[in-house]
Protein backbone atom coordinates (compact mmCIF):
# COMPACT_ATOMS: atom_id res chain seq x y z
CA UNK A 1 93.24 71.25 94.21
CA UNK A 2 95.30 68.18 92.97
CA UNK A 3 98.56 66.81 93.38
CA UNK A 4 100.94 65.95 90.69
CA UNK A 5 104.58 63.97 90.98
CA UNK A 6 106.56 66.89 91.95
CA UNK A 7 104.76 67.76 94.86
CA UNK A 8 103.00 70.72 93.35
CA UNK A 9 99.96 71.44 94.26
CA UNK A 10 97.76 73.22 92.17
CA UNK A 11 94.53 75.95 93.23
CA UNK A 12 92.40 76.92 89.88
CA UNK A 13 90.14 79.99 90.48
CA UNK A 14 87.39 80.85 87.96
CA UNK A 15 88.10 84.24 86.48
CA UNK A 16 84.60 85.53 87.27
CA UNK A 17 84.93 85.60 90.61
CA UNK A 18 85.59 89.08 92.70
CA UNK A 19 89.23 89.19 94.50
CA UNK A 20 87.47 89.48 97.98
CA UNK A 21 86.28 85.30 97.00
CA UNK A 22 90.05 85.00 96.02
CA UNK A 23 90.99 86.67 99.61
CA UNK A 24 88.57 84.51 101.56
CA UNK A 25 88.69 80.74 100.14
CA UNK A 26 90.91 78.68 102.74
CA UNK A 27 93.26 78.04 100.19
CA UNK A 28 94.59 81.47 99.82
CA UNK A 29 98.17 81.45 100.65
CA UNK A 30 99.78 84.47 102.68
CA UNK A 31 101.62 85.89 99.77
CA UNK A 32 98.59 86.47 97.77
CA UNK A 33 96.54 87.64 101.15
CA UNK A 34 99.15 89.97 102.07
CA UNK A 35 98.87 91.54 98.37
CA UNK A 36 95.38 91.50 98.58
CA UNK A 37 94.74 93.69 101.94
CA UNK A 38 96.49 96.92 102.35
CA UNK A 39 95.82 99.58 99.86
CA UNK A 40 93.36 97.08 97.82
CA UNK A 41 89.99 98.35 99.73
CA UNK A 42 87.22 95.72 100.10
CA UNK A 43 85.13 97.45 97.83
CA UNK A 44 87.85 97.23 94.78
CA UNK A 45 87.81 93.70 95.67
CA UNK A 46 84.26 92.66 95.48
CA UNK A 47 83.80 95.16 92.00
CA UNK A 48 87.04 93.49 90.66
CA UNK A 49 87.14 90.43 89.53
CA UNK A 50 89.70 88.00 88.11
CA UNK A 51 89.49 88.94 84.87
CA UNK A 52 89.21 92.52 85.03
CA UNK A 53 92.44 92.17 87.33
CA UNK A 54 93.97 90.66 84.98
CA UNK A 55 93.31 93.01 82.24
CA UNK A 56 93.93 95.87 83.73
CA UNK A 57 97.32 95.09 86.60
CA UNK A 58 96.95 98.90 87.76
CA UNK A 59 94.12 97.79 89.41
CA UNK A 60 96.11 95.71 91.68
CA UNK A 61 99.84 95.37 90.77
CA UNK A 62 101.12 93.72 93.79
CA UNK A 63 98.88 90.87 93.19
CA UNK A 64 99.76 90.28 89.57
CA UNK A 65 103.04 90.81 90.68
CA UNK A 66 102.52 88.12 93.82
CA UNK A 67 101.07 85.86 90.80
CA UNK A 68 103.73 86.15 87.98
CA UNK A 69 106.45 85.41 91.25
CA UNK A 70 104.33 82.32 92.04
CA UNK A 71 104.65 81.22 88.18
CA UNK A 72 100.52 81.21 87.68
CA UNK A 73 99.29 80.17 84.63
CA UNK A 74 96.23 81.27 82.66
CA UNK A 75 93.92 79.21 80.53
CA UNK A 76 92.78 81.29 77.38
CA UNK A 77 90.64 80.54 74.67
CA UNK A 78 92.76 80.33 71.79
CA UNK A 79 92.11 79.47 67.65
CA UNK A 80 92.14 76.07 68.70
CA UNK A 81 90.34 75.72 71.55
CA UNK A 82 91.55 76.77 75.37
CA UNK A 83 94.93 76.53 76.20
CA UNK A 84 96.96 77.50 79.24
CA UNK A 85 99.72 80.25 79.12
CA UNK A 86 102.04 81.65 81.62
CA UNK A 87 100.86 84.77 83.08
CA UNK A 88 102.58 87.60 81.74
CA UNK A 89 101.66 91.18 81.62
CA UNK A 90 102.57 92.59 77.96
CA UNK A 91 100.82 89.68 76.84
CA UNK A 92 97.10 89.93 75.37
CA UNK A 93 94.79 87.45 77.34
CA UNK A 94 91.89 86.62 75.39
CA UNK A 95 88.82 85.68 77.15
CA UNK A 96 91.12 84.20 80.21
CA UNK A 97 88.71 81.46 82.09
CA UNK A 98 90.40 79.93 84.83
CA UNK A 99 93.51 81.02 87.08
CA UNK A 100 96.29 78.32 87.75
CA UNK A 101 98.40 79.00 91.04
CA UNK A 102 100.65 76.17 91.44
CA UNK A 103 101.64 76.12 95.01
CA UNK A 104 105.07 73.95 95.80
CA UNK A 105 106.26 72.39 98.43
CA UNK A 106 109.79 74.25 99.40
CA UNK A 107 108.20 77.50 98.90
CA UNK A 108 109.51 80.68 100.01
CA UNK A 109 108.10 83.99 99.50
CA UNK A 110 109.18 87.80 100.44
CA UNK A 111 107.36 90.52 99.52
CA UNK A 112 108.88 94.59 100.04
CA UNK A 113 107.49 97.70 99.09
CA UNK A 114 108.37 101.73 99.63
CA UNK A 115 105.24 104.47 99.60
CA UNK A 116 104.92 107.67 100.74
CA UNK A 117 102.55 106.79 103.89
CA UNK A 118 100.85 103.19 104.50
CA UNK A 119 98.06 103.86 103.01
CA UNK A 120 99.43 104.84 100.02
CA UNK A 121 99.80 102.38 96.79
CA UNK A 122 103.59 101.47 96.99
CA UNK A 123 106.51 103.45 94.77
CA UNK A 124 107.99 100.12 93.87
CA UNK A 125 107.03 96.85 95.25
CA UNK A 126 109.16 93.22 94.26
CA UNK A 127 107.68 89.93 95.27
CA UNK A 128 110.15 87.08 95.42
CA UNK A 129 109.06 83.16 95.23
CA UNK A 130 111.95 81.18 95.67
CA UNK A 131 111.65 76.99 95.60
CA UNK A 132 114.21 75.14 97.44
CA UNK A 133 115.10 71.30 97.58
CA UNK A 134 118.01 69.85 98.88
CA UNK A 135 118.83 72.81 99.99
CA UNK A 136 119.59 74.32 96.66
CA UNK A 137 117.40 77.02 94.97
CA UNK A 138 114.95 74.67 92.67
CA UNK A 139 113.60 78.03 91.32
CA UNK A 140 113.62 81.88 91.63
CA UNK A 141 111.22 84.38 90.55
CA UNK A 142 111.11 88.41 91.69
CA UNK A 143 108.25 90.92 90.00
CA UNK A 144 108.76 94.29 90.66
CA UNK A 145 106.18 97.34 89.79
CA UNK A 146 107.04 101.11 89.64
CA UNK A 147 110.02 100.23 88.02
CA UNK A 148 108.98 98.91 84.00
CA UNK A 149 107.12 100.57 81.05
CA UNK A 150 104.32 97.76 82.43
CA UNK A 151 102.57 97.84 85.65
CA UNK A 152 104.36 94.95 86.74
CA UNK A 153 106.96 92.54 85.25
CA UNK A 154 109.37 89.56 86.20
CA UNK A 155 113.09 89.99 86.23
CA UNK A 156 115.33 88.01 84.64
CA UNK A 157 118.69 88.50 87.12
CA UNK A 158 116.94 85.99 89.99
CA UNK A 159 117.16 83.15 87.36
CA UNK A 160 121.21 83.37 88.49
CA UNK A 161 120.12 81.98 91.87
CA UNK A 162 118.62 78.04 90.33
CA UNK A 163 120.97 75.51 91.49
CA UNK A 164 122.81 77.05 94.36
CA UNK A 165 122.28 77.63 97.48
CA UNK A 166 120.33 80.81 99.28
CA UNK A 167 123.19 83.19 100.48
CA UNK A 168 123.39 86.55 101.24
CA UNK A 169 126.45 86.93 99.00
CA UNK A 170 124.31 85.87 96.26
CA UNK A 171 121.59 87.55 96.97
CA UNK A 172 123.35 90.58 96.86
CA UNK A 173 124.85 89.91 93.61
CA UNK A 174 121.08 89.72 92.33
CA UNK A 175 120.10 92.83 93.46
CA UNK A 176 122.49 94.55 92.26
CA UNK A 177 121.62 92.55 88.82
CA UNK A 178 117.94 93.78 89.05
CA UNK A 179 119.27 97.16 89.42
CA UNK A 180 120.77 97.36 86.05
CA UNK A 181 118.19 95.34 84.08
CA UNK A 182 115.47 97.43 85.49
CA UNK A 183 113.83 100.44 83.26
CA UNK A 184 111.86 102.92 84.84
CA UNK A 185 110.30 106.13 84.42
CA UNK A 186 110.70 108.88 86.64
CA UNK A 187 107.38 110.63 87.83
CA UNK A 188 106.22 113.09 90.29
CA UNK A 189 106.39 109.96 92.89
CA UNK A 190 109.66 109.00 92.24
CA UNK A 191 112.52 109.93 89.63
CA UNK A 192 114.30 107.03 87.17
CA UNK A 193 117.02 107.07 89.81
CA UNK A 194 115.05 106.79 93.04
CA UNK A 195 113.44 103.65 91.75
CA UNK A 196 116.31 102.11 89.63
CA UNK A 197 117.76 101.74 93.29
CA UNK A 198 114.58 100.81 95.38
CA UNK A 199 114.64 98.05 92.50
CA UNK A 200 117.32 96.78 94.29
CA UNK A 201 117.33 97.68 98.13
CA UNK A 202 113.66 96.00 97.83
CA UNK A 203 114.94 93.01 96.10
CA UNK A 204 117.32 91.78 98.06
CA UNK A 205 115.14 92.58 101.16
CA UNK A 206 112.25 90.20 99.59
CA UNK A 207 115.16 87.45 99.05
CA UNK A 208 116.01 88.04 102.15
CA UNK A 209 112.96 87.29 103.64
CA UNK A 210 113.02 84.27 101.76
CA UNK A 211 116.13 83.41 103.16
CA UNK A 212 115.00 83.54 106.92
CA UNK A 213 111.79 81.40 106.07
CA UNK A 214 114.30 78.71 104.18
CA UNK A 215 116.32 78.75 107.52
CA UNK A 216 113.19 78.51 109.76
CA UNK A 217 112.02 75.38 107.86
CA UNK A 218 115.30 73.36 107.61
């Protein structure tokens, strides 16, 4: 891990390794643990590793989602050699070495999901990284799944939030946001309209939580 100007601190994970390696090194933070436990049994997380859950986000969409909200980086090998991309599921990732998870001071994180029962692999899910200094939103990132053609994907409505401060007013106003831009397709889980609106009630809960953490730290 290394420190840069900005106060970012930066945790690179070879993509070889299983998830349950990700899940036990010290340096795990609580978003990713939290999307790592749950549904994800221990043995999908010792037979999966980095790469493959990478490759294939149905494996574990919460913590690709926990990942795109944390704004992690991949480094591919490219034409020209390796070079380092944002994380993005749509995208094709060839031969994807190394995982970047830039971890920032002023972090806040909220994570929210609806199922059926516990144990079952959430509906929808949004994960919500917000970065505060000065007491201004620094930057704002939710990922949703259950609610895209893709397994997971980043909205673009939470962008709204960067330079302001973290209010319920606004946070509503984003919600409802993600609730429009949203596009998803109704199953035998959930119809289009079910999870066009869990889009939203689960945003602005994962905000919210964000909210309470930026009030417990100030």
């Amino acid at each position: 891990m290394k420190n840069d100007q900005t106060k970012r601190i930066l945790w690179s994970i070879v993509a070889d390794v299983p998830l349950q390696s990700v899940l036990e090194d010290s340096r795990c933070p609580p978003l990713l643990r939290r999307t790592l436990t749950g549904t994800l049994s221990w043995q999908t997380r010792n037979e999966t590793s980095v790469r493959k859950a990478l490759g294939v986000p149905r494996i574990a969409p919460r913590w690709v989602a926990a990942l795109m909200a944390l704004g992690a980086t991949v480094t591919v090998e490219g034409e020209a050699g390796p070079t380092e991309v944002l994380l993005s599921v749509g995208t094709r990732l060839p031969h994807p070495h190394m995982l970047h998870i830039p971890l920032v001071e002023g972090m806040r994180w909220g994570e929210a999901c609806v199922a059926r029962t516990p144990a079952d692999e959430p509906i929808v899910a949004a994960v919500a990284v917000v970065e505060m200094s000065d007491g201004l939103v620094r930057q704002a990132r939710v990922a949703l799944t259950g609610v895209w053609p893709e397994p997971v994907r980043l909205a673009e409505a939470p962008a709204r939030l960067i330079g302001s401060p973290l209010e319920e007013e606004r946070i509503r106003a984003v919600a409802e946001a993600v609730e429009k831009e949203v596009a998803p397709r109704g199953d035998f889980r959930g119809s289009e309209e079910y999870r066009r609106a869990m889009a939203g009630v689960l945003t602005r809960r994962a905000l919210e939580q964000c909210l309470r953490q930026e009030g417990e730290n100030e």
